[in-house]
C-alpha atoms as a PDB file:
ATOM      1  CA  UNK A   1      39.084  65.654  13.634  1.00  0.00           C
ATOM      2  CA  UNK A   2      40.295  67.647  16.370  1.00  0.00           C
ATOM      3  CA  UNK A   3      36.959  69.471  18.937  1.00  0.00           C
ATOM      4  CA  UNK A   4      36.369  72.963  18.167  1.00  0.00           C
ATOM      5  CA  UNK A   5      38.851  74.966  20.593  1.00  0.00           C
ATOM      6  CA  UNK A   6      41.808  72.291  21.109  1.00  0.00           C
ATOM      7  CA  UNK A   7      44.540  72.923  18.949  1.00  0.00           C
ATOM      8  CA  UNK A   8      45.369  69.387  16.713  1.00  0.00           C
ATOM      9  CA  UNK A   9      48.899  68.669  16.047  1.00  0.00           C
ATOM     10  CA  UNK A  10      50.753  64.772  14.902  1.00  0.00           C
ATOM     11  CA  UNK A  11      52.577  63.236  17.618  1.00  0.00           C
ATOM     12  CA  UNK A  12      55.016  60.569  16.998  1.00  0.00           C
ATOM     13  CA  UNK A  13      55.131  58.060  19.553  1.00  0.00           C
ATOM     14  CA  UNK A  14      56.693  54.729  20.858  1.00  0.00           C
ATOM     15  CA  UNK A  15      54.407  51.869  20.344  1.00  0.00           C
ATOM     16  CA  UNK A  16      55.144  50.276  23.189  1.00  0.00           C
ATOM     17  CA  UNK A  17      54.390  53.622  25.106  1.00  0.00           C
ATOM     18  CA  UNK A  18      51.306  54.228  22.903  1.00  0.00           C
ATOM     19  CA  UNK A  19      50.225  50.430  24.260  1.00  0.00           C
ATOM     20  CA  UNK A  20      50.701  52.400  27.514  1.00  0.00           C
ATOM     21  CA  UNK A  21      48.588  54.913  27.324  1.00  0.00           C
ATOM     22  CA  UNK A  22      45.813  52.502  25.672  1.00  0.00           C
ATOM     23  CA  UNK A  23      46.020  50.091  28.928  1.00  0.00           C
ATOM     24  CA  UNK A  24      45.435  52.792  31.005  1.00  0.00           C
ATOM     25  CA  UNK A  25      42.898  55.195  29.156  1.00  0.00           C
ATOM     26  CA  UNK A  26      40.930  51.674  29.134  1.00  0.00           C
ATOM     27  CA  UNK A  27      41.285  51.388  32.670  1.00  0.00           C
ATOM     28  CA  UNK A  28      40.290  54.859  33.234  1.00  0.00           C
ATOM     29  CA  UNK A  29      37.516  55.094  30.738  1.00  0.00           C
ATOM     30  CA  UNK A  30      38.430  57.738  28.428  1.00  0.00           C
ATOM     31  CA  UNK A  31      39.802  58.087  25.183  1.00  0.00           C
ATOM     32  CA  UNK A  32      44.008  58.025  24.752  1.00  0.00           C
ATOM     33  CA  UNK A  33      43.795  61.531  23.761  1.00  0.00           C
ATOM     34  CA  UNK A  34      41.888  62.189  27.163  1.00  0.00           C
ATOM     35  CA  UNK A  35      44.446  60.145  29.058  1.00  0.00           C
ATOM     36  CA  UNK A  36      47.325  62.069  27.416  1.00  0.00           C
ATOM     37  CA  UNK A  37      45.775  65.362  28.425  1.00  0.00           C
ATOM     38  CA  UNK A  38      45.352  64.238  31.979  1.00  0.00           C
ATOM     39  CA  UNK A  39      48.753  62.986  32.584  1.00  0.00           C
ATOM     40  CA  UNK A  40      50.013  66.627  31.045  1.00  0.00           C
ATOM     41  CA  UNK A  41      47.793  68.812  33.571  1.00  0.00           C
ATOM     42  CA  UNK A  42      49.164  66.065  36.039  1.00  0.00           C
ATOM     43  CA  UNK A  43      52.794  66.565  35.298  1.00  0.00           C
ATOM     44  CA  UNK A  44      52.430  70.329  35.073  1.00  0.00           C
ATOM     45  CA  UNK A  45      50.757  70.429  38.278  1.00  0.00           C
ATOM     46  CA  UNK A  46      53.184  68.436  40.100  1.00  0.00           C
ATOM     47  CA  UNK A  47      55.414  71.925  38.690  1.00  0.00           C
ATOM     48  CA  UNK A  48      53.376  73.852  40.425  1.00  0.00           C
ATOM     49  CA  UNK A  49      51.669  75.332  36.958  1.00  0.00           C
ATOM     50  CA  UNK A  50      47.357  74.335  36.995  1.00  0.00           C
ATOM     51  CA  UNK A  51      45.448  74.444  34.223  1.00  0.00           C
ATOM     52  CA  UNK A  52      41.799  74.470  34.267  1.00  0.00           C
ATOM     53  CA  UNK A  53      40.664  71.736  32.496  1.00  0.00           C
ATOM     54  CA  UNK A  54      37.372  72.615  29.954  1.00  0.00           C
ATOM     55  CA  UNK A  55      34.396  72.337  31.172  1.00  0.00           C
ATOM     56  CA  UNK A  56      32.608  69.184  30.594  1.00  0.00           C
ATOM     57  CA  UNK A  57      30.614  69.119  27.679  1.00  0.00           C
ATOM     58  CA  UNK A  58      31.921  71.988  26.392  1.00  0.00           C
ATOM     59  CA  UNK A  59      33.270  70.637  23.225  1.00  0.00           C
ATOM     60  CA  UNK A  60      30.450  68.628  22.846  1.00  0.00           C
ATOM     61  CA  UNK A  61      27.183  69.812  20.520  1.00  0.00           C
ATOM     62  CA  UNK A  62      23.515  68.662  22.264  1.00  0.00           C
ATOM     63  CA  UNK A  63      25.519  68.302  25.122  1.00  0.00           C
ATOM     64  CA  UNK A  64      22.422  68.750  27.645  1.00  0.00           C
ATOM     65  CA  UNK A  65      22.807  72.657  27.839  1.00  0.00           C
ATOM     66  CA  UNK A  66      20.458  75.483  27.472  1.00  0.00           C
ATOM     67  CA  UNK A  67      18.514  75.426  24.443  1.00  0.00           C
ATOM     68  CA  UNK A  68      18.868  77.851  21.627  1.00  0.00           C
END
């Protein structure tokens, strides 16, 4: 299930690209999805286009925050 805020869609993929991403999202510690974010907001930067990433912990609930 998609976070609240991120917009889900399918994505059809190579496996031996989706291996890819795996290997590397290991490497880097963070989920594929994570790694396929950060290599968009890489690409697009290296277009000259930024996007702010969220902040941290901002998707997650009892993420450490103020209390309610």
């Amino acid at each position: 299930m998609a976070s609240p805020g991120k917009k889900a869609f399918p994505l059809r993929i190579d496996p031996a690209l989706w291996a890819e991403l795996q290997r590397l999202a290991a490497n880097d510690l963070r989920s594929v999805n994570a790694e396929i974010e950060f290599l968009l907001r890489e690409a697009l930067a290296r277009r000259g286009i930024k996007v702010q990433p969220p902040a941290r912990g901002a998707d997650d609930a009892g993420d450490g925050g103020d209390p309610p």
